[in-house]
C-alpha atoms as a PDB file:
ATOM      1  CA  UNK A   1      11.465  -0.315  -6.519  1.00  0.00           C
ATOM      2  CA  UNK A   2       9.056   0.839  -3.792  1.00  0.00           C
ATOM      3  CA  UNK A   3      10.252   2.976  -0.966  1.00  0.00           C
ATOM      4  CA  UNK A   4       8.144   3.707   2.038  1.00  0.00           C
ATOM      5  CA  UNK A   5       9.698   7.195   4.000  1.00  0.00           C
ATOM      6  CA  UNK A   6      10.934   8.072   7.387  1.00  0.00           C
ATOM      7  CA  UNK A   7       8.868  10.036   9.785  1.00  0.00           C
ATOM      8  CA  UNK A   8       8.541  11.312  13.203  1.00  0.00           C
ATOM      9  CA  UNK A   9      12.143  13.146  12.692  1.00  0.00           C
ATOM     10  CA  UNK A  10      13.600  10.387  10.508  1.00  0.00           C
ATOM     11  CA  UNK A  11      13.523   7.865  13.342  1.00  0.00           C
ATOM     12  CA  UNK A  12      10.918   6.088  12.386  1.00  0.00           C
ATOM     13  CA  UNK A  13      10.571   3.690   9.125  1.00  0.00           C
ATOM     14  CA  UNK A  14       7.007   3.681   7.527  1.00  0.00           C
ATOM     15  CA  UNK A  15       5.469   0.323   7.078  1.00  0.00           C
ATOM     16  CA  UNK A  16       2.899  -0.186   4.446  1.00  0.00           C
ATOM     17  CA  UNK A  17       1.336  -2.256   1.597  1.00  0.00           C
ATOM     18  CA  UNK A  18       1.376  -2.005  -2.486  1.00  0.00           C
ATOM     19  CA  UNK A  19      -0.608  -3.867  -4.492  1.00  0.00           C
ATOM     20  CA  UNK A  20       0.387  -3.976  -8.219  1.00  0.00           C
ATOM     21  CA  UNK A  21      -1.258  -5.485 -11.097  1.00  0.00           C
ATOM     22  CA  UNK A  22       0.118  -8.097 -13.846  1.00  0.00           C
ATOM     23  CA  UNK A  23       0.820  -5.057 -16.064  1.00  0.00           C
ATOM     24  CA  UNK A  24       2.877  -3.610 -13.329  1.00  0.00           C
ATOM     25  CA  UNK A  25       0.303  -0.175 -12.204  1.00  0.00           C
ATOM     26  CA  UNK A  26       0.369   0.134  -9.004  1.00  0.00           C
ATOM     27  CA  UNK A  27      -3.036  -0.191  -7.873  1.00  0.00           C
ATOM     28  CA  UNK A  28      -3.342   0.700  -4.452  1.00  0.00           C
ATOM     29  CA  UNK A  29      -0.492   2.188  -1.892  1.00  0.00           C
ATOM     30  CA  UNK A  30      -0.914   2.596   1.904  1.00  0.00           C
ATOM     31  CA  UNK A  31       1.521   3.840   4.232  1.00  0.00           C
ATOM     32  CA  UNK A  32       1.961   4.120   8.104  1.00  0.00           C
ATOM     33  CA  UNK A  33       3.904   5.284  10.739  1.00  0.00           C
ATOM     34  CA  UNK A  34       2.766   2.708  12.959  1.00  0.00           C
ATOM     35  CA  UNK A  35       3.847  -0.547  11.982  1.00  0.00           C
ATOM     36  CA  UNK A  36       0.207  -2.297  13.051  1.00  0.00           C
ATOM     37  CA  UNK A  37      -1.348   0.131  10.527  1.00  0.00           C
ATOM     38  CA  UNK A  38       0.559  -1.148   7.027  1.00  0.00           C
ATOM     39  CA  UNK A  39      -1.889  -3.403   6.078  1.00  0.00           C
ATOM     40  CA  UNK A  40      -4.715  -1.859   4.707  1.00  0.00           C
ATOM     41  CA  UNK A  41      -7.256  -4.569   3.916  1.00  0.00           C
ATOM     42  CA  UNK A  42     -10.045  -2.791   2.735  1.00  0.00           C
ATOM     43  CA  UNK A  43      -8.470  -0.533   0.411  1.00  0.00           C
ATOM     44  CA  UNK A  44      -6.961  -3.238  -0.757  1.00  0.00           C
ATOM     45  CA  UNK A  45      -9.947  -5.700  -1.204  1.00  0.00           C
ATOM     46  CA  UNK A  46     -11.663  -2.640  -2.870  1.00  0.00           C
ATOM     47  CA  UNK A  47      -8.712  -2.249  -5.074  1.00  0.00           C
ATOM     48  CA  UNK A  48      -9.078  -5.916  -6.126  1.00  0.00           C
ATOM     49  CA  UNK A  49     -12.708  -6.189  -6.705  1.00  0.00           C
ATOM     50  CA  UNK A  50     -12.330  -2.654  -8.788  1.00  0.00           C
ATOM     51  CA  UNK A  51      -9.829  -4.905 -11.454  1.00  0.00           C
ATOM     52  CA  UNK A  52     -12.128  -7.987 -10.888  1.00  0.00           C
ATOM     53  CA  UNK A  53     -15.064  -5.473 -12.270  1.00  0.00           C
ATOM     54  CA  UNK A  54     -12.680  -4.107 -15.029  1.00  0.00           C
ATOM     55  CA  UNK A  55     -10.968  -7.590 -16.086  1.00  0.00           C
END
């Protein structure tokens, strides 16, 4: 289970994205207060070509 915290006071709920690999390691976590900033697509396209270059 993945929880993403409460900021700005508690009021606001953090969006964000995880990606985990077939082993179950997370591999890359991002975080935001801002709902429009969650997805992180170059960490996680980094994160991805760093297990492509390990697999």
């Amino acid at each position: 289970m993945i929880g993403l915290g409460r900021k700005v006071f508690g009021s606001m709920q953090q969006s964000g994205s995880v990606l985990i690999d077939s082993q179950g390691v997370i591999r890359h976590a991002h975080g935001a207060t801002m709902p429009t900033g969650g997805y992180d697509k170059k960490g996680i396209t980094a994160a991805v070509q760093d297990l492509r270059a390990h697999a």
